[in-house]
C-alpha atoms as a PDB file:
ATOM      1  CA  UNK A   1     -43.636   2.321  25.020  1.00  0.00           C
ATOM      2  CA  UNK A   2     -41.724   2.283  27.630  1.00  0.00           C
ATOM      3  CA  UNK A   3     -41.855   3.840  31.179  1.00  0.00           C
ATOM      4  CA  UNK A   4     -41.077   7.460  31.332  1.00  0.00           C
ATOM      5  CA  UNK A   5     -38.337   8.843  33.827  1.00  0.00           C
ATOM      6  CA  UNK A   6     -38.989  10.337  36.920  1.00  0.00           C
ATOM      7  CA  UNK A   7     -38.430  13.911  36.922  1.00  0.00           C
ATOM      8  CA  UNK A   8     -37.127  15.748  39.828  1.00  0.00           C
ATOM      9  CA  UNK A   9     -37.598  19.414  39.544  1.00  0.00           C
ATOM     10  CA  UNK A  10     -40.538  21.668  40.201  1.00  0.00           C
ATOM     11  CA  UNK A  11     -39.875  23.540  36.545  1.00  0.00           C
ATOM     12  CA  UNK A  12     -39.986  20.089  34.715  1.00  0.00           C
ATOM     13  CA  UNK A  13     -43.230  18.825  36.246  1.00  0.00           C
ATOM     14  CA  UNK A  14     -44.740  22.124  35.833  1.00  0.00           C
ATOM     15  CA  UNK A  15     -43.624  22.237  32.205  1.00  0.00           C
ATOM     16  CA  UNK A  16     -45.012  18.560  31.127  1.00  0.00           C
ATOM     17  CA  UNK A  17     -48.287  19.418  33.401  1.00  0.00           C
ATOM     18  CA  UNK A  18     -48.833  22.624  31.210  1.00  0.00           C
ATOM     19  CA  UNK A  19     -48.362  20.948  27.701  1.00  0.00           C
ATOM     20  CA  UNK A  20     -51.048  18.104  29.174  1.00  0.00           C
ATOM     21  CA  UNK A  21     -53.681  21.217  29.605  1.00  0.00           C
ATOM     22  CA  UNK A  22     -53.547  21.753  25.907  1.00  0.00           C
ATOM     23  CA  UNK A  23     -53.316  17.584  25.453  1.00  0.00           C
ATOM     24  CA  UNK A  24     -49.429  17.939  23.956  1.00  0.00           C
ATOM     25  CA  UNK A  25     -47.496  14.795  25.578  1.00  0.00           C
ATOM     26  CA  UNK A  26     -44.128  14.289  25.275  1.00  0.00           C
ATOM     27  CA  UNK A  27     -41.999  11.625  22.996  1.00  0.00           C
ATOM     28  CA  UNK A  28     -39.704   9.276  25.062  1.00  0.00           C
ATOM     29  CA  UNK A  29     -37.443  11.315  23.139  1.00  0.00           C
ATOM     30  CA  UNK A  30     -38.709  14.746  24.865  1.00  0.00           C
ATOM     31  CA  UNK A  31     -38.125  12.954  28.136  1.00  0.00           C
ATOM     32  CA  UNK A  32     -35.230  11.548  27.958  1.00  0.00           C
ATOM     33  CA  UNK A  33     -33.329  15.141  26.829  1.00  0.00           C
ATOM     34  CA  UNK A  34     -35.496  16.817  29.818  1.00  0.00           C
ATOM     35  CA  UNK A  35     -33.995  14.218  31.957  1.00  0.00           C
ATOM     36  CA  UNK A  36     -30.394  14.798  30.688  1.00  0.00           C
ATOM     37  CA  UNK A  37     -31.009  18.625  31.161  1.00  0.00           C
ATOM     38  CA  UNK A  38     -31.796  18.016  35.308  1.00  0.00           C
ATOM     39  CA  UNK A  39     -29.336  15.652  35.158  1.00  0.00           C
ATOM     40  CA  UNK A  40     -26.524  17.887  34.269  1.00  0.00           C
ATOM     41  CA  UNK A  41     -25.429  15.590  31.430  1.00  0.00           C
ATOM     42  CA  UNK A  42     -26.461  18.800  29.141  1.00  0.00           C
ATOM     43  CA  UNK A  43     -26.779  22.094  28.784  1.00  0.00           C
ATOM     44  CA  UNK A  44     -30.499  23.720  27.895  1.00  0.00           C
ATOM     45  CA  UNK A  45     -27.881  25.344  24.516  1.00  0.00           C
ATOM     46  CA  UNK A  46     -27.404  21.738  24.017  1.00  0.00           C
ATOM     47  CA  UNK A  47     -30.643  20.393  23.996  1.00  0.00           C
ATOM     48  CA  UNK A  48     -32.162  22.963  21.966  1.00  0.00           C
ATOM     49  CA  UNK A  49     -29.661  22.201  19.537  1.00  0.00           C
ATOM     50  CA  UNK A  50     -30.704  18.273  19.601  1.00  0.00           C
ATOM     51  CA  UNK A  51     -34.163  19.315  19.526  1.00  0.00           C
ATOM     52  CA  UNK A  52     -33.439  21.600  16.512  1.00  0.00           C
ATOM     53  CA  UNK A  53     -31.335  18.793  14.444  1.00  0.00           C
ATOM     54  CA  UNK A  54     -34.058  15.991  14.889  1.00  0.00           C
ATOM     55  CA  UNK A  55     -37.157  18.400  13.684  1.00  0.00           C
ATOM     56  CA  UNK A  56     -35.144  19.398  10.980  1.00  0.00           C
ATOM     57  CA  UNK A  57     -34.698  15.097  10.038  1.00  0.00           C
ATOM     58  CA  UNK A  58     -38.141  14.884  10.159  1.00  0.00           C
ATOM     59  CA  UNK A  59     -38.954  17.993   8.171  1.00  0.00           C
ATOM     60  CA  UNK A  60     -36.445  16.240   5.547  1.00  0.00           C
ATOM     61  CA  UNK A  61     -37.849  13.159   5.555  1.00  0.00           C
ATOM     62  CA  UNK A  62     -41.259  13.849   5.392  1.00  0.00           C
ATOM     63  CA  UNK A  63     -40.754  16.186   2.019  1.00  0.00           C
ATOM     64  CA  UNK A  64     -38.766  12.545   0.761  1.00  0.00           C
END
């Protein structure tokens, strides 16, 4: 595993720190596209949308 990104904003710390409460951590994959969001490299329409596609993979290739 490899180390996760620093994240700069208030609203991103405050969002991983309330998933911890409830022991939810986030994929490198979950931090990397939160990174890209304060980045500017995306849009939060855009990351949804990645979000979306990759459950649905895993939804697919579970049922396989």
């Amino acid at each position: 595993m490899r180390k996760k990104p620093e994240l700069k904003s208030w609203s991103s710390k405050q969002a991983v720190a309330i998933l911890a409460v409830d022991n939810i951590h986030l994929s490198d994959h979950g931090y990397d596209v939160l990174k890209r969001i304060e980045d500017g490299l995306i849009t939060y329409e855009q990351a949804k949308e990645e979000i979306l596609r990759r459950a649905r993979s895993n939804a697919l290739n579970v049922k396989e």
